[in-house]
C-alpha atoms as a PDB file:
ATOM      1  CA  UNK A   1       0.000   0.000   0.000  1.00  0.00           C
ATOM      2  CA  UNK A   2       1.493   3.571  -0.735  1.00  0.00           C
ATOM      3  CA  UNK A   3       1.229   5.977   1.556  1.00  0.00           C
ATOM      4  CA  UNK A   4       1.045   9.582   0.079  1.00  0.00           C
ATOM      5  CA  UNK A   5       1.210  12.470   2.911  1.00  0.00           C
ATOM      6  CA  UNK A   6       0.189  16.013   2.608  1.00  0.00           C
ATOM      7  CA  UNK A   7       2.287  17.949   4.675  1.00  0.00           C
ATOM      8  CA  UNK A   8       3.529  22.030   4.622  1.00  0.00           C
ATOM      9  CA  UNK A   9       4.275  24.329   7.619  1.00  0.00           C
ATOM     10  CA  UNK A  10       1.846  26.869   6.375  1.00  0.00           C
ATOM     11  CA  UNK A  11      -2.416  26.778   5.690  1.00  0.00           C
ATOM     12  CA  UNK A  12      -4.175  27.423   3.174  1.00  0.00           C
ATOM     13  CA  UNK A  13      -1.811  25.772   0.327  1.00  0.00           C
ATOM     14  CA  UNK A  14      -4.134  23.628  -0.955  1.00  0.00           C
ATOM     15  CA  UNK A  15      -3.314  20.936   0.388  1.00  0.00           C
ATOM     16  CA  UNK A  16      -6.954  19.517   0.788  1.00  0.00           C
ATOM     17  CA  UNK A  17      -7.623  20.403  -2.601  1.00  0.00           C
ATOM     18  CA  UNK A  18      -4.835  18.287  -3.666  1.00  0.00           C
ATOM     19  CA  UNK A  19      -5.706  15.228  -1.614  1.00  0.00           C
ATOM     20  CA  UNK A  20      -9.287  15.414  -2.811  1.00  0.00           C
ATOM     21  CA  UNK A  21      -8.598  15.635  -6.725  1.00  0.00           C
ATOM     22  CA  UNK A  22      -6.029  12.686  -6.291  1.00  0.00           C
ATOM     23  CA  UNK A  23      -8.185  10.836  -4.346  1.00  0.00           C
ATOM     24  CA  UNK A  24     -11.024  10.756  -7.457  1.00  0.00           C
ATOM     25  CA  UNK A  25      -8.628  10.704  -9.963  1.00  0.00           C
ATOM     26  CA  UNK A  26      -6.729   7.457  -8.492  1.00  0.00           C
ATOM     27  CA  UNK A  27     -10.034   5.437  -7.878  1.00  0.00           C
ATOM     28  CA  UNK A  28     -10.946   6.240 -11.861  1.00  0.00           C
ATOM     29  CA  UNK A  29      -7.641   4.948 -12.409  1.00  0.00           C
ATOM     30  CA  UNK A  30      -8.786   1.611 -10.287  1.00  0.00           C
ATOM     31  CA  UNK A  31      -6.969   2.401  -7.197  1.00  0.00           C
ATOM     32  CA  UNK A  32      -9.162   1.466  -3.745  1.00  0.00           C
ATOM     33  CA  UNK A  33      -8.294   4.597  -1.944  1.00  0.00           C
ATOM     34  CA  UNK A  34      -8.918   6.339   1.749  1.00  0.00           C
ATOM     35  CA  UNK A  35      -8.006   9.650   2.479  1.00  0.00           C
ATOM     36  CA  UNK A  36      -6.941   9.918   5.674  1.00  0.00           C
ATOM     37  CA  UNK A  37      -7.843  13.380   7.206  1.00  0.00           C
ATOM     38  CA  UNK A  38      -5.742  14.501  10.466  1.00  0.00           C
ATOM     39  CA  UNK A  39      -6.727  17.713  10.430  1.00  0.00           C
ATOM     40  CA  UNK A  40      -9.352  18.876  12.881  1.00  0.00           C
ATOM     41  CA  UNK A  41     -10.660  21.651  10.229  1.00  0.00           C
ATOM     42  CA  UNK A  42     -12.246  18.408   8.881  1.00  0.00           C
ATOM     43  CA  UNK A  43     -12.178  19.807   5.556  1.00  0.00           C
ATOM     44  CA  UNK A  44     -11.796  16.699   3.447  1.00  0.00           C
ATOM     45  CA  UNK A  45     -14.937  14.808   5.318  1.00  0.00           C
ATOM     46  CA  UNK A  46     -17.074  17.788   4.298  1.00  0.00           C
ATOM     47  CA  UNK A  47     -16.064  17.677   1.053  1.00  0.00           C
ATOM     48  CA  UNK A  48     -16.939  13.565   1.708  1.00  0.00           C
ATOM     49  CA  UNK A  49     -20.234  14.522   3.053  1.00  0.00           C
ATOM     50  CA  UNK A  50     -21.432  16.647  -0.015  1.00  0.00           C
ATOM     51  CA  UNK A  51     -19.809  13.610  -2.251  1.00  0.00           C
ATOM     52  CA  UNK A  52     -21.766  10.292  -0.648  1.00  0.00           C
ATOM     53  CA  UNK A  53     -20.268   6.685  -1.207  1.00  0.00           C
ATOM     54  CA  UNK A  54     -17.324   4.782  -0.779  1.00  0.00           C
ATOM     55  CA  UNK A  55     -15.023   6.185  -4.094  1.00  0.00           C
ATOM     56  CA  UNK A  56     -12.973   7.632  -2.687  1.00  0.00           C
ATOM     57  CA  UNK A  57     -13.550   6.632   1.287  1.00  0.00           C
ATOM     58  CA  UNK A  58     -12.501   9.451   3.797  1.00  0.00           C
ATOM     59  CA  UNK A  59     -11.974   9.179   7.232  1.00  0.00           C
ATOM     60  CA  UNK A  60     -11.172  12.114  10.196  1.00  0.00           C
ATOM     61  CA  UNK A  61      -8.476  10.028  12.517  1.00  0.00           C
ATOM     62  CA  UNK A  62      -7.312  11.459  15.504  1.00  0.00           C
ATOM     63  CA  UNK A  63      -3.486  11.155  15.669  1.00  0.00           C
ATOM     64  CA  UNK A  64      -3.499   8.663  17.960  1.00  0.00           C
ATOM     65  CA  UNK A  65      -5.743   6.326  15.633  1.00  0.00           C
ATOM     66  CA  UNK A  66      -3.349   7.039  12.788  1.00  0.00           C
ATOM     67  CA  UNK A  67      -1.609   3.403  12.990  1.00  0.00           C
ATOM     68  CA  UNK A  68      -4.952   1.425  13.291  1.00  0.00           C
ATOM     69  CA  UNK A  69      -6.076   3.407  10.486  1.00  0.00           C
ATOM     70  CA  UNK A  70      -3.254   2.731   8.333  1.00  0.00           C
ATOM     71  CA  UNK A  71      -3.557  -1.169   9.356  1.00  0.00           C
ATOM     72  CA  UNK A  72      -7.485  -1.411   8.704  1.00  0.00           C
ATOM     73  CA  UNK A  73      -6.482   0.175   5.300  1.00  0.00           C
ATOM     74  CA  UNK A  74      -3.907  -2.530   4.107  1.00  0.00           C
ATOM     75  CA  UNK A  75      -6.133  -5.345   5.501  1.00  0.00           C
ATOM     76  CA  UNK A  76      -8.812  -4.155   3.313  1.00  0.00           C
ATOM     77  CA  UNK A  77      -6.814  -4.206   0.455  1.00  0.00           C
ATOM     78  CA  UNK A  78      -6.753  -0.532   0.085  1.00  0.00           C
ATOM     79  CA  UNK A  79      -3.529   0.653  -2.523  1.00  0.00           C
ATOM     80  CA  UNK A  80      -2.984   4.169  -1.803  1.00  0.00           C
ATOM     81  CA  UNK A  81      -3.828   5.853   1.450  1.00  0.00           C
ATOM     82  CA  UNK A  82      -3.763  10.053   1.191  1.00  0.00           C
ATOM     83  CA  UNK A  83      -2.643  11.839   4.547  1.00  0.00           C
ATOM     84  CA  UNK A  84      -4.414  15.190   4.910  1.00  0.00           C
ATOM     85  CA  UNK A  85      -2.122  16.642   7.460  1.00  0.00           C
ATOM     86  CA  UNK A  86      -3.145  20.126   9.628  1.00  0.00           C
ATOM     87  CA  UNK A  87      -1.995  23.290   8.659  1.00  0.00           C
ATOM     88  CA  UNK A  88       0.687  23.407  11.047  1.00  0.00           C
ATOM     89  CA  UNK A  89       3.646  21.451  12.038  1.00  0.00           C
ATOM     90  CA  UNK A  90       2.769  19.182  15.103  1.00  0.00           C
ATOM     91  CA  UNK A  91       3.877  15.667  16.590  1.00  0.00           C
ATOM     92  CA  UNK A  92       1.158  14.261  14.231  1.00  0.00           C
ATOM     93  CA  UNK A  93       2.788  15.248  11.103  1.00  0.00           C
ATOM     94  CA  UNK A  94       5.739  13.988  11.867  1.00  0.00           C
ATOM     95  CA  UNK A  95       4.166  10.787  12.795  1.00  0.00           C
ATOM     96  CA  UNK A  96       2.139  10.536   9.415  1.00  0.00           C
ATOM     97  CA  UNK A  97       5.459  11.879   7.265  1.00  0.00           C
ATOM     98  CA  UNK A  98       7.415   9.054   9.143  1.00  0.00           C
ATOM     99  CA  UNK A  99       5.027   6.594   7.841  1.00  0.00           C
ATOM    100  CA  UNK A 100       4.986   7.770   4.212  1.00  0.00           C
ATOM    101  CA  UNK A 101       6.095   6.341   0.982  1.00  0.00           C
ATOM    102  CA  UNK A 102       5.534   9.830  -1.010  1.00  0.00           C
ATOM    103  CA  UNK A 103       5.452  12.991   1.046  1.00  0.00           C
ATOM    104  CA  UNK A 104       3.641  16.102  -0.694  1.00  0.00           C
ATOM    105  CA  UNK A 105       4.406  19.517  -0.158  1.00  0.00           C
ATOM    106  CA  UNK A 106       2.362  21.991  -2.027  1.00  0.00           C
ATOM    107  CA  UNK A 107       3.795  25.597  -1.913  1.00  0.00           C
ATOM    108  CA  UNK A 108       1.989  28.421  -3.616  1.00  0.00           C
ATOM    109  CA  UNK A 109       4.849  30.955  -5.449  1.00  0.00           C
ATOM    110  CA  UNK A 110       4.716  34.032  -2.716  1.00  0.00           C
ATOM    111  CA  UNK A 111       7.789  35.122  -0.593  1.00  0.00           C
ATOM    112  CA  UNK A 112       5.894  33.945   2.786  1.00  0.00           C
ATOM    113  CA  UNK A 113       5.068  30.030   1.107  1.00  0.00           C
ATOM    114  CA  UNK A 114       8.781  29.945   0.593  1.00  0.00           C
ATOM    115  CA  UNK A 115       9.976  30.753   3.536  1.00  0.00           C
ATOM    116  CA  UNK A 116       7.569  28.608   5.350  1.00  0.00           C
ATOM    117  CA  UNK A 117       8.858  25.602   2.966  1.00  0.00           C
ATOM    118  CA  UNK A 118      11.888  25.831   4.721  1.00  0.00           C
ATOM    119  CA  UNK A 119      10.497  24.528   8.238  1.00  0.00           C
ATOM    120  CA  UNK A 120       8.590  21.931   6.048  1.00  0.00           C
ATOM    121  CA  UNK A 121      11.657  21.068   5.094  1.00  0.00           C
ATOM    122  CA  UNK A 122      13.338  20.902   7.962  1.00  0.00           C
ATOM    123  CA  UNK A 123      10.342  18.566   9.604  1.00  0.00           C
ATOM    124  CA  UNK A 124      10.675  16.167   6.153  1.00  0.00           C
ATOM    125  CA  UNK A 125      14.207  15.663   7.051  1.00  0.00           C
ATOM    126  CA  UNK A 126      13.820  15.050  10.957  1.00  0.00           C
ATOM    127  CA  UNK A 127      11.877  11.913   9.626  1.00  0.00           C
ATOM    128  CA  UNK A 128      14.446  10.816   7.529  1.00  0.00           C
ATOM    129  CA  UNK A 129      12.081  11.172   4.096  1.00  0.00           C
ATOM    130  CA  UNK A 130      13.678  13.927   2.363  1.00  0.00           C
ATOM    131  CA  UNK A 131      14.151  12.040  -0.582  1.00  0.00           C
ATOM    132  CA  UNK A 132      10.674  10.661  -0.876  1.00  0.00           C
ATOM    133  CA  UNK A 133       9.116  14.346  -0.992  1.00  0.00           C
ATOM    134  CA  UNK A 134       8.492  16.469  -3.312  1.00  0.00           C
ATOM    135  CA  UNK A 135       7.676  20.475  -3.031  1.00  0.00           C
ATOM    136  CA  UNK A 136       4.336  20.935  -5.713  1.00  0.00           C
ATOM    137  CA  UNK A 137       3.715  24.270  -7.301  1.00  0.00           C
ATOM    138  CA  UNK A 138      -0.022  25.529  -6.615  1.00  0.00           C
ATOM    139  CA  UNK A 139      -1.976  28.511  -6.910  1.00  0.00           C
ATOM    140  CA  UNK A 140      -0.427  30.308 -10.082  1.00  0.00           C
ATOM    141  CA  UNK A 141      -1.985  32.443 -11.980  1.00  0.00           C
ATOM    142  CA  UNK A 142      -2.547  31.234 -14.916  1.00  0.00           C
ATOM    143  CA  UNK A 143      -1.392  32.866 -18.359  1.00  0.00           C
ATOM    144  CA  UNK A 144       1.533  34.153 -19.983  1.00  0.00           C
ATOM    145  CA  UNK A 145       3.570  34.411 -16.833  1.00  0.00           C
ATOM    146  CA  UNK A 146       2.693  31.313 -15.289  1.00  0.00           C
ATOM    147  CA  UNK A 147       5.688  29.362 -16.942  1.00  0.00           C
ATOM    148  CA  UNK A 148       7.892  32.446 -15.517  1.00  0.00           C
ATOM    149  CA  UNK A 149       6.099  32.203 -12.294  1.00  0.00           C
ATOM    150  CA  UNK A 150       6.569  28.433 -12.015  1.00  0.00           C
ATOM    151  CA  UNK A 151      10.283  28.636 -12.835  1.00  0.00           C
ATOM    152  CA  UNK A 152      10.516  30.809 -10.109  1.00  0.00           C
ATOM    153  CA  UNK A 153       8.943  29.577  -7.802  1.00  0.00           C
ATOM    154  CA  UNK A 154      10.859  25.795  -8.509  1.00  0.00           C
ATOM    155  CA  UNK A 155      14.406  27.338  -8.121  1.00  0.00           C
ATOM    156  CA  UNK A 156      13.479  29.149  -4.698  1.00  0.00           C
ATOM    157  CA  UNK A 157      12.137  25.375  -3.808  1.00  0.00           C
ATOM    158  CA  UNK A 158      14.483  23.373  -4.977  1.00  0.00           C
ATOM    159  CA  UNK A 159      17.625  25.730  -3.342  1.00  0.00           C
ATOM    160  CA  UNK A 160      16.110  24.472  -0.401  1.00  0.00           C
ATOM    161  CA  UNK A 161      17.337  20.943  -1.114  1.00  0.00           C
ATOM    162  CA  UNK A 162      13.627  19.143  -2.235  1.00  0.00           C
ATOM    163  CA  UNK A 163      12.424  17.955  -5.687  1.00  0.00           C
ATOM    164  CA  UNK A 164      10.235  19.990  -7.369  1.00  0.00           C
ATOM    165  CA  UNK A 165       7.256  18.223  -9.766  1.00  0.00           C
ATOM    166  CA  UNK A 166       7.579  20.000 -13.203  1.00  0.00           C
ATOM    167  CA  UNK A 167       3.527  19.827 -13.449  1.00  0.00           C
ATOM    168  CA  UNK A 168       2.136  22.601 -11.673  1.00  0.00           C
ATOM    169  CA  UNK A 169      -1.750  23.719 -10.522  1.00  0.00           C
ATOM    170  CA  UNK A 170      -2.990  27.229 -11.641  1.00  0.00           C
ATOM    171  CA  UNK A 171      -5.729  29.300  -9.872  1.00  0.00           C
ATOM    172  CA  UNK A 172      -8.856  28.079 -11.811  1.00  0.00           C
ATOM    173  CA  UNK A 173     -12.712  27.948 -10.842  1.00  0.00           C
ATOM    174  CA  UNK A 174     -13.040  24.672 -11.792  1.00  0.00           C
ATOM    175  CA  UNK A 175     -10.785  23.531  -8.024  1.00  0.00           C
ATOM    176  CA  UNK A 176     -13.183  25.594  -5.733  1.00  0.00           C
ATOM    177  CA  UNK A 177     -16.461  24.569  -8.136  1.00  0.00           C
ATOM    178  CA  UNK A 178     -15.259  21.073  -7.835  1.00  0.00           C
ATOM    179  CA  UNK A 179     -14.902  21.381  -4.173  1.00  0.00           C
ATOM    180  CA  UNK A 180     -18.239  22.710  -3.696  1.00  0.00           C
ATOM    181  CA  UNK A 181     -19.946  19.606  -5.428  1.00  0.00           C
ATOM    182  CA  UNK A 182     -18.053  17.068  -3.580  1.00  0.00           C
ATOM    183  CA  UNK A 183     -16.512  16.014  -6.782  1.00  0.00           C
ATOM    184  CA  UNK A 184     -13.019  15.726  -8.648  1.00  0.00           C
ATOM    185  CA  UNK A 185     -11.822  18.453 -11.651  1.00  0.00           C
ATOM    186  CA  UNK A 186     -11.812  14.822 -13.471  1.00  0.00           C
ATOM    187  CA  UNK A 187     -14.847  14.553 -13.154  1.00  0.00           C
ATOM    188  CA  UNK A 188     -17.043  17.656 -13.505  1.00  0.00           C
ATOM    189  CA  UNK A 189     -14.142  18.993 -16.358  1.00  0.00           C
ATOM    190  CA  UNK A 190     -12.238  16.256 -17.867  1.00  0.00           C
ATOM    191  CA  UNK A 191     -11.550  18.145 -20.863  1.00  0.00           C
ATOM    192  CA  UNK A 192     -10.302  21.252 -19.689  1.00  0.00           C
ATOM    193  CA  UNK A 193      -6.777  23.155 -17.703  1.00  0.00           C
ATOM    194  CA  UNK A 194      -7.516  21.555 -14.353  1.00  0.00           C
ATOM    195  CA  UNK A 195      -8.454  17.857 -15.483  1.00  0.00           C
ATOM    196  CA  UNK A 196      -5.195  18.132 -17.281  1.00  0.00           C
ATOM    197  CA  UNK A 197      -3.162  19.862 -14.015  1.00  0.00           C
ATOM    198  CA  UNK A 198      -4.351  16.669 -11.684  1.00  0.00           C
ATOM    199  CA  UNK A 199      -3.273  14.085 -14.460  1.00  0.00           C
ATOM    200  CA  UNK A 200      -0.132  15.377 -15.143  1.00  0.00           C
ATOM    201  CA  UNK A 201       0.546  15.764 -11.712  1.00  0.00           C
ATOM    202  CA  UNK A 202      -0.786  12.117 -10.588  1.00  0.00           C
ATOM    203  CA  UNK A 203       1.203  10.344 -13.667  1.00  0.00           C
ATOM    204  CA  UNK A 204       4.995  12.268 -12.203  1.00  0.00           C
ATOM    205  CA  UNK A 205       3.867  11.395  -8.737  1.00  0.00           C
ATOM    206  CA  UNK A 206       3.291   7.785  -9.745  1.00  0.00           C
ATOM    207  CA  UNK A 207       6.867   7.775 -11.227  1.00  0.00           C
ATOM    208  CA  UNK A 208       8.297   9.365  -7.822  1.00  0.00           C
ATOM    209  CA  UNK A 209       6.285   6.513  -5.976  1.00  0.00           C
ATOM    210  CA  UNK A 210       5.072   3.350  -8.477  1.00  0.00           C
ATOM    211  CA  UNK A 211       2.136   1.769  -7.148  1.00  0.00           C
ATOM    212  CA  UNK A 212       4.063  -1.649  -7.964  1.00  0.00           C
ATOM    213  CA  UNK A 213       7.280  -0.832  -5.111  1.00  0.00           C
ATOM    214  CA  UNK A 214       4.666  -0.200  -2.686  1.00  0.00           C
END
């Protein structure tokens, strides 16, 4: 089972947002997935809540629960668990980044993202999983700019001593309309920018992190 975490030092990076469109995108890809949400906020179980079903399953787990959690989930034959972690750096991400096989780290391209990256960082590396993480660009604007904007954003990240994912995620309706439904991009756009954003994004995070080493 593969173990994808969600972690960064500061909110509001999209990190929910992430773990949501992966989750849908990996169970129309035939992946039995949970998402795994350890952040009080309870985001990802409203988003669950206007969704219904089992495709993708969420779950809120109290830190504590995190190993049963992760144990019910292989003995059901689950092949990637998603880690929603809180918006803050606490015992509990540390926990659930010590237990991953891919750790996430969205960063959206402002001065204060970056500089929060670097206690992200520094977190990633107290669990000894630096080189299963990767930093994810979010929240450009998109246009002509966003390759410039990208760019810079990846060599401010990657100074800092992380991968960076070449596919990106741009501000676009379609995340926050998707959101609102309880659905994926895939799913309610498969056509257009975002659809496209989440699939490139899940096929380089399934080369960082096969589903067959799990």
């Amino acid at each position: 089972m593969r173990t994808w975490v969600l972690a960064s030092e500061k909110g509001g990076v999209g990190k929910t947002t992430i773990a949501t469109n992966l989750g849908v995108h990996a169970c129309q890809c035939g992946e039995r997935t949970v998402i795994a949400d350890l952040d009080a906020q309870g985001s990802a179980p409203s988003w669950h809540r206007l969704r219904g079903g089992d495709n993708p399953s969420v779950v809120s787990v109290a830190p504590e629960n995190l190993q049963r959690v992760k144990d019910g989930s292989l003995a059901l034959g689950v092949s990637l668990l998603i880690i929603d972690t809180p918006g803050h750096l606490a015992a509990a991400t540390l926990a659930a980044v010590r237990s991953a096989t891919l750790v996430i780290s969205p960063v959206r391209p402002s001065l204060f993202d970056l500089l929060a990256l670097k206690d992200t960082i520094k977190l990633i590396e107290q669990a000894g999983k630096l080189d299963s993480a990767v930093c994810v660009v979010n929240g450009i604007v998109p246009g002509k700019r966003q390759g410039a904007a990208y760019s810079e954003a990846e060599l401010a990240a990657s100074g800092l001593g992380i991968k960076v994912a070449s596919s990106y995620l741009c501000q676009r309706v379609a995340y926050v309309k998707a959101i609102g439904l309880g659905k994926g991009v895939t799913e309610i756009e498969p056509k257009k920018d975002a659809s496209k954003e989440i699939r490139a994004l899940w096929a380089q995070l399934n080369e960082l992190n096969p589903r067959t080493a799990a």
